[in-house]
C-alpha atoms as a PDB file:
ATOM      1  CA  UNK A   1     -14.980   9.711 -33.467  1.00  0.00           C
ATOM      2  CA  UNK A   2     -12.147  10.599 -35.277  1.00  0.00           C
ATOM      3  CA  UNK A   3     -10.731   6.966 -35.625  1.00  0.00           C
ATOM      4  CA  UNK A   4     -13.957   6.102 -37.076  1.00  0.00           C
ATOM      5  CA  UNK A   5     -13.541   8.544 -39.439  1.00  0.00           C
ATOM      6  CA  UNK A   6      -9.987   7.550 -40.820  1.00  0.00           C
ATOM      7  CA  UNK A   7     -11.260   4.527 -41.210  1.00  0.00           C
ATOM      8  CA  UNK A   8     -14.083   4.659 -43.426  1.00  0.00           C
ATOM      9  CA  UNK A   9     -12.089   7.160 -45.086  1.00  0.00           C
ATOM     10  CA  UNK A  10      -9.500   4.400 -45.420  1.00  0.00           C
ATOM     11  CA  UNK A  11     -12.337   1.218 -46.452  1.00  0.00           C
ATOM     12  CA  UNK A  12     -15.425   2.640 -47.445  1.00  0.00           C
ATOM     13  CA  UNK A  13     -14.633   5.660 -49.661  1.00  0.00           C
ATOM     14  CA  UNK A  14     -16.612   5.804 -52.837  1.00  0.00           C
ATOM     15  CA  UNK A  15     -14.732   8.131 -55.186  1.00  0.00           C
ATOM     16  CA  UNK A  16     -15.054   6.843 -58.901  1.00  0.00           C
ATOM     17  CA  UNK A  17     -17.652   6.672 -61.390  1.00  0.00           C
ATOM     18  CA  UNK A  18     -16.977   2.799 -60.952  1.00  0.00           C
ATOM     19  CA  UNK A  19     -17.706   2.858 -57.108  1.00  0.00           C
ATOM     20  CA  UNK A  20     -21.135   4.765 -57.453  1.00  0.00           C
ATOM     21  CA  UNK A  21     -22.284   2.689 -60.687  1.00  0.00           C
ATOM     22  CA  UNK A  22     -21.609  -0.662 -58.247  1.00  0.00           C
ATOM     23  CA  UNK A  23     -23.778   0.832 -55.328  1.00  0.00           C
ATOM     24  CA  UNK A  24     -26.420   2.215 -57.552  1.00  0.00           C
ATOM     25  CA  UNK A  25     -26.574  -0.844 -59.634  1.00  0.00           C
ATOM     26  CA  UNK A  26     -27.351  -3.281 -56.344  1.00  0.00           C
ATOM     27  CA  UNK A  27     -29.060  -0.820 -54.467  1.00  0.00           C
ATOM     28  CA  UNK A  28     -26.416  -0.393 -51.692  1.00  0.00           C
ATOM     29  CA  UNK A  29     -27.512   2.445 -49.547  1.00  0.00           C
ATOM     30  CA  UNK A  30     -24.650   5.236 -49.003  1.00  0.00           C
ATOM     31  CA  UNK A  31     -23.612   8.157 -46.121  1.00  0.00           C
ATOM     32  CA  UNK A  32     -23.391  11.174 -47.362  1.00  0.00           C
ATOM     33  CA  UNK A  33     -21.200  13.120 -45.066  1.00  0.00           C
ATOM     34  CA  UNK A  34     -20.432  16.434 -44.192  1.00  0.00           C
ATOM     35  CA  UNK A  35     -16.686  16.859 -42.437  1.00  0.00           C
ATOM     36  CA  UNK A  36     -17.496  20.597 -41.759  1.00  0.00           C
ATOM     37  CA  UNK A  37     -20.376  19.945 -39.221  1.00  0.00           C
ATOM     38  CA  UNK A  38     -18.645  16.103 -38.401  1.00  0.00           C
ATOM     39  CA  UNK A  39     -21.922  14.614 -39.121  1.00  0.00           C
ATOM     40  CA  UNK A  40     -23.709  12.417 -41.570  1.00  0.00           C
ATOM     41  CA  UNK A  41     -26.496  14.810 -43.566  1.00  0.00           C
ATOM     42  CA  UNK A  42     -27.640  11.799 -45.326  1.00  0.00           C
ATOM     43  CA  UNK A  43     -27.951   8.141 -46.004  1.00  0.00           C
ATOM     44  CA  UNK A  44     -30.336   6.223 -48.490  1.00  0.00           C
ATOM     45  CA  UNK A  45     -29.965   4.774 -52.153  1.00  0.00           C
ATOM     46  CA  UNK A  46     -27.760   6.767 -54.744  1.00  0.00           C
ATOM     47  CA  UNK A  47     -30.902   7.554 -57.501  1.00  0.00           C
ATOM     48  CA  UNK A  48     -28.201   9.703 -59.875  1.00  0.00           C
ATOM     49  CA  UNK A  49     -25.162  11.196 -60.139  1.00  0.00           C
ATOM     50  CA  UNK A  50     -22.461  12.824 -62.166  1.00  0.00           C
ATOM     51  CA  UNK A  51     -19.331  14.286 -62.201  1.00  0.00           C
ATOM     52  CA  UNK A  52     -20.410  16.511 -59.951  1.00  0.00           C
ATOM     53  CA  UNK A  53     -23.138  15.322 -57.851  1.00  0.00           C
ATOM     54  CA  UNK A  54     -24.700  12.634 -56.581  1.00  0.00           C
ATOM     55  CA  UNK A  55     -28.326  12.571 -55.001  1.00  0.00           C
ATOM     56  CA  UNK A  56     -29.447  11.008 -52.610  1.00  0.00           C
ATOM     57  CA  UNK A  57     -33.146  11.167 -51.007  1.00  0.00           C
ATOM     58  CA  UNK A  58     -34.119  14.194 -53.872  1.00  0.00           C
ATOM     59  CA  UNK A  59     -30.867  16.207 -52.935  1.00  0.00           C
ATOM     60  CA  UNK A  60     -27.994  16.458 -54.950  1.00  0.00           C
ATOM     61  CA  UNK A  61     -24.553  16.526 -52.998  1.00  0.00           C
ATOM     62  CA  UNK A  62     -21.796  18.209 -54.725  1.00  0.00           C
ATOM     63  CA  UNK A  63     -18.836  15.834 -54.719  1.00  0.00           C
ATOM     64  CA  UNK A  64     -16.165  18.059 -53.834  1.00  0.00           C
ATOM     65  CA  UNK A  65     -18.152  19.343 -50.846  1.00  0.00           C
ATOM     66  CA  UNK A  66     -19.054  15.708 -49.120  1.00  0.00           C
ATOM     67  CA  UNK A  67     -17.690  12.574 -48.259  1.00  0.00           C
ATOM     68  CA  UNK A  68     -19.708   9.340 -49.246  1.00  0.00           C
ATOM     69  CA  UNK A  69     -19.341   6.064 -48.037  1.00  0.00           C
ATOM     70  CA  UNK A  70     -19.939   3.057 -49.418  1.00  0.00           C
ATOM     71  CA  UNK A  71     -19.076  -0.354 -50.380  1.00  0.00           C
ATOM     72  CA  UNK A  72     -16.050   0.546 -52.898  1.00  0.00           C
ATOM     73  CA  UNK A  73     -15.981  -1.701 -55.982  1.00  0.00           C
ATOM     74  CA  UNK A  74     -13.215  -4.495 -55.793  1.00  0.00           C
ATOM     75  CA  UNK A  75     -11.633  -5.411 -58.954  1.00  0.00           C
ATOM     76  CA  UNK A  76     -10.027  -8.407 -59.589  1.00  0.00           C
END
């Protein structure tokens, strides 16, 4: 479990403005994940966020609270 963990930590992180815009904008579904319980709370389509929130499924996360994973935007 753990492993699993440090690696989507490691590949699948979305922590920028830039990362959410990307998922929102193609409709990439996200996890929404709480590392106090271990488990994922959520996972669906981001429908807003900001720079301190994002919702997902009519609940706003608070960023600092939860991890989300994603597909991280790749620059060129």
């Amino acid at each position: 479990m753990i492993a699993l963990i440090l690696t989507k930590i490691t590949d699948k992180t979305l922590a920028t403005n830039q990362d959410l815009s990307f998922n929102q904008r193609i409709g990439l579904p996200i996890e929404v994940f709480c590392s106090k319980k271990l488990e994922t709370v959520a996972f669906g389509q981001i429908e807003s966020f900001g720079d301190t929130y994002i919702q997902v499924n009519g609940t706003r996360y608070c960023r600092e609270s939860y991890l989300f994973f994603g597909q991280p935007n790749l620059t060129a």
